[in-house]
Protein backbone atom coordinates (compact mmCIF):
# COMPACT_ATOMS: atom_id res chain seq x y z
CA UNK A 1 27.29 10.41 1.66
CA UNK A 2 26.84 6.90 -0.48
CA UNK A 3 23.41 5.85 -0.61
CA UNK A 4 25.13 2.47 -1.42
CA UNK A 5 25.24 0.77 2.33
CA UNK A 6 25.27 -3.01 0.93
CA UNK A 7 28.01 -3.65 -1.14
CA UNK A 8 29.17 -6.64 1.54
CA UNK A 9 25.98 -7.94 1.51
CA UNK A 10 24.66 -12.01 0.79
CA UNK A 11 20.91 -12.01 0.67
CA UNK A 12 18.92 -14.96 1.99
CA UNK A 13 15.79 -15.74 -0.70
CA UNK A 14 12.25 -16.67 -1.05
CA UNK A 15 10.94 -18.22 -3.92
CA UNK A 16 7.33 -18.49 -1.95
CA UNK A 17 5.66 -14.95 -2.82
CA UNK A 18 2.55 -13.94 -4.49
CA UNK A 19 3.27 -10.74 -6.45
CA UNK A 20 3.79 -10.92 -10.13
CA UNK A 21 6.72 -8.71 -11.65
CA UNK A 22 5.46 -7.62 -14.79
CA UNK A 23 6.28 -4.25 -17.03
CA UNK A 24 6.52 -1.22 -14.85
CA UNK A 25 4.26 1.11 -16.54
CA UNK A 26 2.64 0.39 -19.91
CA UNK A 27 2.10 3.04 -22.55
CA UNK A 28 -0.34 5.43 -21.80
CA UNK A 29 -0.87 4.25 -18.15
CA UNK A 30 0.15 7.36 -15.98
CA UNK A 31 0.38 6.29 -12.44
CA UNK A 32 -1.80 8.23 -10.28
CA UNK A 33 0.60 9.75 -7.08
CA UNK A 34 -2.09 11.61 -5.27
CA UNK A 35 -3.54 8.75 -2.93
CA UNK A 36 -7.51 8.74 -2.58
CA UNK A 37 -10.57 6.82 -0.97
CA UNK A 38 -13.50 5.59 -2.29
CA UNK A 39 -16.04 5.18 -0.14
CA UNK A 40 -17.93 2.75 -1.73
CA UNK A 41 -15.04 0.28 -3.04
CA UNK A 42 -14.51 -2.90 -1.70
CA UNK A 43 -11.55 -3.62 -0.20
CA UNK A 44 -8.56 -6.84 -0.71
CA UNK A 45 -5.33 -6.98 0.92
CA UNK A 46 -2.62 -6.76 -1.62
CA UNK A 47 -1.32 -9.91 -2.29
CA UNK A 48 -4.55 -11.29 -1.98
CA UNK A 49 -5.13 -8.84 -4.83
CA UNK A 50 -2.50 -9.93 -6.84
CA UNK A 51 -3.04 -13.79 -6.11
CA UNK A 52 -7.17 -13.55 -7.35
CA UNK A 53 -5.66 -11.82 -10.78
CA UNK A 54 -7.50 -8.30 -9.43
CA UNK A 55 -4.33 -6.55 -9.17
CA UNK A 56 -0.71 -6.31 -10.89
CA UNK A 57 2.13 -5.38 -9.09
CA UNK A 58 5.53 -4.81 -10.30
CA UNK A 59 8.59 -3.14 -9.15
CA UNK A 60 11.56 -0.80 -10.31
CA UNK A 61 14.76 -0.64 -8.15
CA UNK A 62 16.26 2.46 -7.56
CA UNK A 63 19.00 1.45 -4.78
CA UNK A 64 18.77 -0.48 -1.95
CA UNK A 65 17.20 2.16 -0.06
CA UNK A 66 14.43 3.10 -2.57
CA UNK A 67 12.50 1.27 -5.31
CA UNK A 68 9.52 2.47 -7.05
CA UNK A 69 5.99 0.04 -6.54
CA UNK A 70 3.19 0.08 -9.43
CA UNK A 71 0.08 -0.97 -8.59
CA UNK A 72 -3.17 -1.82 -11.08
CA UNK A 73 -6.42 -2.39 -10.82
CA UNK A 74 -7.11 -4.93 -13.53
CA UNK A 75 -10.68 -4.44 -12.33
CA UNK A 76 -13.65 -2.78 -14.17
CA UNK A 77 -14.53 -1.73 -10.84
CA UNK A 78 -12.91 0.46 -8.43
CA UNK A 79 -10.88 -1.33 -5.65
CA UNK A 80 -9.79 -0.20 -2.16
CA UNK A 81 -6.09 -1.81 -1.43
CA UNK A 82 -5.28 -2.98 2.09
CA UNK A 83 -1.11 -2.22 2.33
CA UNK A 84 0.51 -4.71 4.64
CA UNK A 85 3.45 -3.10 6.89
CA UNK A 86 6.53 -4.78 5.92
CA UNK A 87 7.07 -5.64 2.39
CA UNK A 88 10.34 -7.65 0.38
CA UNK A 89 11.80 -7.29 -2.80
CA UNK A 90 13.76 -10.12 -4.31
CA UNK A 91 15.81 -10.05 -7.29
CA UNK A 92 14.45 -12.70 -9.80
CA UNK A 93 16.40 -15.00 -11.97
CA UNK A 94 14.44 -17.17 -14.52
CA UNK A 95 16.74 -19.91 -13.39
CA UNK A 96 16.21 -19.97 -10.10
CA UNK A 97 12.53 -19.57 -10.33
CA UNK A 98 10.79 -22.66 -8.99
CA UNK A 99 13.51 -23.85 -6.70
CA UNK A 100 11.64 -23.93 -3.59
CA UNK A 101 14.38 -22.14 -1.85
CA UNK A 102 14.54 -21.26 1.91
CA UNK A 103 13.44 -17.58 3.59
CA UNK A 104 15.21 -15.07 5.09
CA UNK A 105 16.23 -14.80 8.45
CA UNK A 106 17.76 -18.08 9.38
CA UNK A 107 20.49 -16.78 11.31
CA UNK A 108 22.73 -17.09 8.76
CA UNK A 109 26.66 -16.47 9.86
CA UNK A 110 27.99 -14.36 7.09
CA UNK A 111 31.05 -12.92 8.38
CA UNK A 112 33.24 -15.84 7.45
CA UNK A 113 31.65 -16.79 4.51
CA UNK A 114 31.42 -20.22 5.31
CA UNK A 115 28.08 -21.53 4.06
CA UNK A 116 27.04 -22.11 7.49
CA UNK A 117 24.28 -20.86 9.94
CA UNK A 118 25.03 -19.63 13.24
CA UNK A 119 24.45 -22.86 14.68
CA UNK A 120 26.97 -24.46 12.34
CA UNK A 121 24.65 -26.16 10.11
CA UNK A 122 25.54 -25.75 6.45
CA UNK A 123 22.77 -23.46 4.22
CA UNK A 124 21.10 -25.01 1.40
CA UNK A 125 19.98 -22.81 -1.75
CA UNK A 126 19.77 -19.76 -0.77
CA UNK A 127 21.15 -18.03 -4.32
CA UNK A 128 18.14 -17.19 -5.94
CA UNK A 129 19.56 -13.99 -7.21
CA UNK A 130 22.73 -12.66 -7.99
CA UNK A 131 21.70 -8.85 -5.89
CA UNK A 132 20.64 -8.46 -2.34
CA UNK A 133 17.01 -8.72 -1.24
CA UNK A 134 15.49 -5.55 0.59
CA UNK A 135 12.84 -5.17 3.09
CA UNK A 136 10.85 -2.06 4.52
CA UNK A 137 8.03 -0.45 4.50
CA UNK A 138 5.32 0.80 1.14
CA UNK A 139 4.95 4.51 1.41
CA UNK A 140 2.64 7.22 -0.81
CA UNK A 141 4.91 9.18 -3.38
CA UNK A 142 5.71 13.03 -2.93
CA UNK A 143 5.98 15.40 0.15
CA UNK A 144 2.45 16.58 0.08
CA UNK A 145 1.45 15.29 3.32
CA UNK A 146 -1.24 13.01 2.21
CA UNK A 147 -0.72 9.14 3.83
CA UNK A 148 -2.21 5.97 3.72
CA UNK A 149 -5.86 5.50 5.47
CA UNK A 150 -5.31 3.76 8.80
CA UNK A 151 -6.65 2.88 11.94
CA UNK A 152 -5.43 6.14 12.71
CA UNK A 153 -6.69 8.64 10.78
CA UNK A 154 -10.15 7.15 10.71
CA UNK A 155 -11.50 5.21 7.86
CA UNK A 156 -15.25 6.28 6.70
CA UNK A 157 -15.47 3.19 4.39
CA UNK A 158 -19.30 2.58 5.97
CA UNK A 159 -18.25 -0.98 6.57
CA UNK A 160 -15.29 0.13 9.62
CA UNK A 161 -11.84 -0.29 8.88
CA UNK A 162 -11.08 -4.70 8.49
CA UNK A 163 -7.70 -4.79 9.49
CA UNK A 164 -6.97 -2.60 12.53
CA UNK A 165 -3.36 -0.66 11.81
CA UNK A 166 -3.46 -1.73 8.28
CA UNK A 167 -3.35 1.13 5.72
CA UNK A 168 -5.65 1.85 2.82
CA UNK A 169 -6.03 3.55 -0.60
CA UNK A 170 -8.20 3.17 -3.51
CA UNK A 171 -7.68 2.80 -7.28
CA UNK A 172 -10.03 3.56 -9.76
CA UNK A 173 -10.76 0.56 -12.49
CA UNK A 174 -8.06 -0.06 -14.75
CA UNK A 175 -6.20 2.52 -12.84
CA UNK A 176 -2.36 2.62 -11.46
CA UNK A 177 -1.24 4.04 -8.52
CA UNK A 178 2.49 4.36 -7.36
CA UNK A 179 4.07 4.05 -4.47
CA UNK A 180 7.87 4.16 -2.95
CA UNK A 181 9.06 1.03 -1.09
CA UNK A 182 11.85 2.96 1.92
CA UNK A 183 14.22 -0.28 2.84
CA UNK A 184 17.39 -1.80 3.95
CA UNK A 185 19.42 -5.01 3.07
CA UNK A 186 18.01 -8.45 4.38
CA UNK A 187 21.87 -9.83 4.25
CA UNK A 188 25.66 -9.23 3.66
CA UNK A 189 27.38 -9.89 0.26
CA UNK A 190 25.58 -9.24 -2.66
CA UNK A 191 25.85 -6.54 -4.95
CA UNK A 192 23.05 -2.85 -4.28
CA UNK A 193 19.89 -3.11 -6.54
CA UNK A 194 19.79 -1.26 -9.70
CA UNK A 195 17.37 0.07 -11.96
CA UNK A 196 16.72 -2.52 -15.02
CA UNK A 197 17.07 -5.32 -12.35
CA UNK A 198 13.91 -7.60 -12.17
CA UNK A 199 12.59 -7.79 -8.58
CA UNK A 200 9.22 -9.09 -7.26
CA UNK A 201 7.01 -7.98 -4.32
CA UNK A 202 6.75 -10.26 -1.91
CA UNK A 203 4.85 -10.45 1.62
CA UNK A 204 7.23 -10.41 4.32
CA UNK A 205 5.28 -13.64 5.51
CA UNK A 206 6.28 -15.36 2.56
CA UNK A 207 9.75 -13.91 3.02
CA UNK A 208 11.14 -13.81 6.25
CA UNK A 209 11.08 -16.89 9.03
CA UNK A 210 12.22 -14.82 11.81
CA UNK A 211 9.20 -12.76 13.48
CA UNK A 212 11.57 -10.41 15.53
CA UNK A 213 12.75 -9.41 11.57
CA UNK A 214 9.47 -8.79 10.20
CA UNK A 215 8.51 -6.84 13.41
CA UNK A 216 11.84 -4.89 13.27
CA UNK A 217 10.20 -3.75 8.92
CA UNK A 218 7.27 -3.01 10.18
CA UNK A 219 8.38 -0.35 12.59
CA UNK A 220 10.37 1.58 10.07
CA UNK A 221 10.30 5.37 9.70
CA UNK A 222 12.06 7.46 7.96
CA UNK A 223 12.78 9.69 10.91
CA UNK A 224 15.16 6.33 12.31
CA UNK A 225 18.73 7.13 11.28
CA UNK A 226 18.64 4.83 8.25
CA UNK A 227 22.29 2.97 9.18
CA UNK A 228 21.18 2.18 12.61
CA UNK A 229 18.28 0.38 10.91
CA UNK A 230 20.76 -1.29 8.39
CA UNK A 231 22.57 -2.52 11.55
CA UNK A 232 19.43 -4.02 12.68
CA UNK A 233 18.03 -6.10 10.23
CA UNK A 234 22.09 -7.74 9.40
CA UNK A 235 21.78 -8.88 13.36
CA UNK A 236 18.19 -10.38 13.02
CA UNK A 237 18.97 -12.10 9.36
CA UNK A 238 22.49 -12.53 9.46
CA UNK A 239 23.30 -13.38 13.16
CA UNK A 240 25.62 -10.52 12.96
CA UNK A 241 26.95 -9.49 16.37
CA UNK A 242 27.55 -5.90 17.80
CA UNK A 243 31.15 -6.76 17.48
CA UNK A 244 31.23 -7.91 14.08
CA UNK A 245 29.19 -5.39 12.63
CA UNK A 246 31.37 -2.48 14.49
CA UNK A 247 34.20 -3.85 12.39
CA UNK A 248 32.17 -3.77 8.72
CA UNK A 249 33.80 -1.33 6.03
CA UNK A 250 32.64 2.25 5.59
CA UNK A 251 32.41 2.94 2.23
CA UNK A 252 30.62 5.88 2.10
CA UNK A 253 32.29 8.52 -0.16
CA UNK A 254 34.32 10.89 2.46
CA UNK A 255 34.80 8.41 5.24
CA UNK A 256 38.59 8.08 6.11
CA UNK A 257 40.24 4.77 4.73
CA UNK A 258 39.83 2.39 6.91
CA UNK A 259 36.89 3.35 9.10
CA UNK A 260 33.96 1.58 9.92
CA UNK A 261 30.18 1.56 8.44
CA UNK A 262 28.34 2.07 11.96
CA UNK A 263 29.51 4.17 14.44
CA UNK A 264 29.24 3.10 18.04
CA UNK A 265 26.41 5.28 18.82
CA UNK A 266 24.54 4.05 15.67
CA UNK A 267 25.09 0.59 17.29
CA UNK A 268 23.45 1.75 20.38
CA UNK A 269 20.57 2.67 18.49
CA UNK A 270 20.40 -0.47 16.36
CA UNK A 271 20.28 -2.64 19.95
CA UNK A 272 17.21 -0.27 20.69
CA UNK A 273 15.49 -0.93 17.74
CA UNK A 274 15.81 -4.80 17.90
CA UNK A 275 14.91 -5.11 21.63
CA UNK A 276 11.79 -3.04 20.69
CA UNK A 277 11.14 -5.40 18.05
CA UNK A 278 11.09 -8.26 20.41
CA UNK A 279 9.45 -6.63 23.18
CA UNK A 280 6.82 -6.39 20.42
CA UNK A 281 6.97 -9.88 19.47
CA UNK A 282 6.61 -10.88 23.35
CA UNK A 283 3.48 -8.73 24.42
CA UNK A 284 1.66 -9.91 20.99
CA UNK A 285 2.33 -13.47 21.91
CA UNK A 286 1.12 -12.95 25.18
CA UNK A 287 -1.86 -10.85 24.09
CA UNK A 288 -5.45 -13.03 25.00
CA UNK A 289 -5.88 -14.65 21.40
CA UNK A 290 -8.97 -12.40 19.00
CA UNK A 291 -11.12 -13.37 16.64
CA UNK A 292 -8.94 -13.10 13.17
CA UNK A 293 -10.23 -9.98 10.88
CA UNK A 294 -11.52 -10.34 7.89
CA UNK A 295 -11.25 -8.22 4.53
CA UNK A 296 -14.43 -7.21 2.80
CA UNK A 297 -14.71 -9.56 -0.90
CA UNK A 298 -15.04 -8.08 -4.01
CA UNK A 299 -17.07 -8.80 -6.62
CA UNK A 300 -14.99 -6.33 -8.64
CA UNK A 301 -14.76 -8.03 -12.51
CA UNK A 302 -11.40 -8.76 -13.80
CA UNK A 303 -10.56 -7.66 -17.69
C-alpha cells in the first residue's frame, strides 16, 4: 500500500516557530540512536533549547508519514532535552520567510477550493510553502525497546521530573542525537514531503490555533490505524466533514479505480479519536488551575 496519503492536500502555515533548519548532519558528526540519561545534566525544553542558541535542530523529510529529526548540543556541557508531545514540520521557502503568515487549524474549507474558511470568510496567506505541513509526535530511532524518560517510567534526575508527562533524553556536549518524527498531513492539496525538501521544526503552539488539533498530535501512536488518524487531523484543520472525507480519492497502489481513501469503519474510528481529543480539551479546561512547572536552567556554555 502507498505510503503517499496526501497528494490532495493544501497545508495551512506558520511562519511563528523557533527551530532553526540547518545541515542535517555535518561531517564527522554521527548521530547517536541509542537514547540515554544523565543524571547530572540540566535540563531545557527543546525549543527553548534551540531559541537560547544551546541546541540545533534540523530536519530531513522522508514522506509525509516519516521524517528524520537531528538534534545538537552546541554545549560544552552535557544537556538533558525535555521533548514536547506534538511537534510540526513546515516546508520553508526563502520567500515566504518573514511573512507573518497565519497557523494551522482555522477551519479552513478545502473541498471546493475556494479560498474560504468554513465560515465563509476568505483566507489570507496561508502559502508559505509549496508541500504540505505535517504534524505528530518525536519518537527514539530503532526497535530496541528503549523510549523517552517520562513521568512514567520514573525519572532519577535528583531534581524530580519538571514537566509531568513530558519526555526526556540527554546529549552529551557537542553531541547529536536522532530521532524519527511519526505524522500525518495538517491539510488537503499540496504535494507529500520529500527528501532534499527544507522543513523546520516547529512547536505545535507556534503552529496550530485549534487546541482540539494539537490534543488530537499529542495522542498519536503508532498502534492507531494511521488513515483513521489522517482522517482526523483533515476534520480538525480543514473543517472536513465525515461526508466529504468518505468521498476523498484512494490512491493507494491496488485500490480499485474509483474507490475511496477511508473506509467507513476507518471513519468510525477517526470520530473516536477527535471526540477523545475534545473530551481531553474539556476536562483540562475544567481541571482546578496549578501552579505552572518550571524547567531546571542551564548554565551549560555555548561554543
Amino acid at each position: 500500500m502507498s505510503r503517499t496519503f496526501c497528494r490532495h492536500r493544501v497545508v495551512a502555515w506558520s511562519l511563528v516557530g523557533l527551530a532553526v533548519c540547518s545541515p542535517v548532519v555535518r561531517a564527522g558528526d554521527k548521530p547517536i540512536r541509542k537514547l540515554t540519561f544523565d543524571e547530572s545534566a540540566p535540563v531545557v525544553e527543546l525549543f527553548a533549547g534551540v531559541e537560547a542558541k544551546q541546541l540545533r535542530v534540523s530536519m530531513s523529510p522522508k514522506s509525509a508519514q516519516e521524517s528524520l529529526v537531528f538534534i545538537k548540543n552546541l554545549t560544552d556541557e552535557p544537556l538533558t532535552v525535555s521533548v514536547p508531545q506534538a511537534v510540526v514540520g513546515v516546508h520553508i521557502l526563502p520567500q515566504f520567510q518573514g511573512n507573518g503568515l497565519g497557523n494551522i487549524g482555522q477551519g479552513n474549507n478545502l473541498f471546493n477550493n475556494t479560498g474560504n474558511n468554513a465560515n465563509g470568510q476568505q483566507n489570507q496567506g496561508n502559502q508559505s510553502g509549496q508541500s504540505q505541513s505535517v504534524g505528530g509526535q518525536l519518537q527514539p530511532m530503532g526497535n530496541q525497546g528503549q523510549g523517552f524518560l517520562n513521568q512514567n517510567n520514573g525519572n532519577g534526575n535528583g531534581n524530580g521530573n519538571p514537566l509531568p508527562g513530558m519526555n526526556f533524553f540527554s546529549i552529551p556536549p557537542e553531541k547529536t542525537v536522532q530521532l524519527k518524527l511519526r505524522s500525518v498531513c495538517l491539510d488537503y492539496g499540496k504535494p507529500d514531503p520529500y527528501p532534499g525538501l527544507k522543513y523546520e521544526l516547529r512547536s505545535a503552539e507556534s503552529a496550530i490555533s485549534n487546541p482540539n488539533l494539537r490534543m488530537l498530535l499529542e495522542g498519536y501512536s503508532p498502534r492507531v490505524d494511521g488513515k483513521a488518524m489522517q482522517a482526523a487531523a483533515w476534520h480538525l484543520s480543514n473543517g472536513l466533514t465525515w461526508q466529504q472525507l468518505a468521498t476523498v480519492p484512494a490512491i493507494d497502489a491496488g485500490v480499485i479505480v474509483g474507490g475511496s481513501m477511508f473506509s467507513t469503519a476507518t471513519l468510525r474510528m477517526a470520530e473516536t479519536l477527535v471526540d477523545t481529543a475534545e473530551d481531553a480539551i474539556q476536562q483540562a479546561e475544567q481541571a482546578p488551575p496549578t501552579a505552572p512547572a518550571k524547567l531546571i536552567t542551564t548554565s551549560a556554555r555555548t561554543k
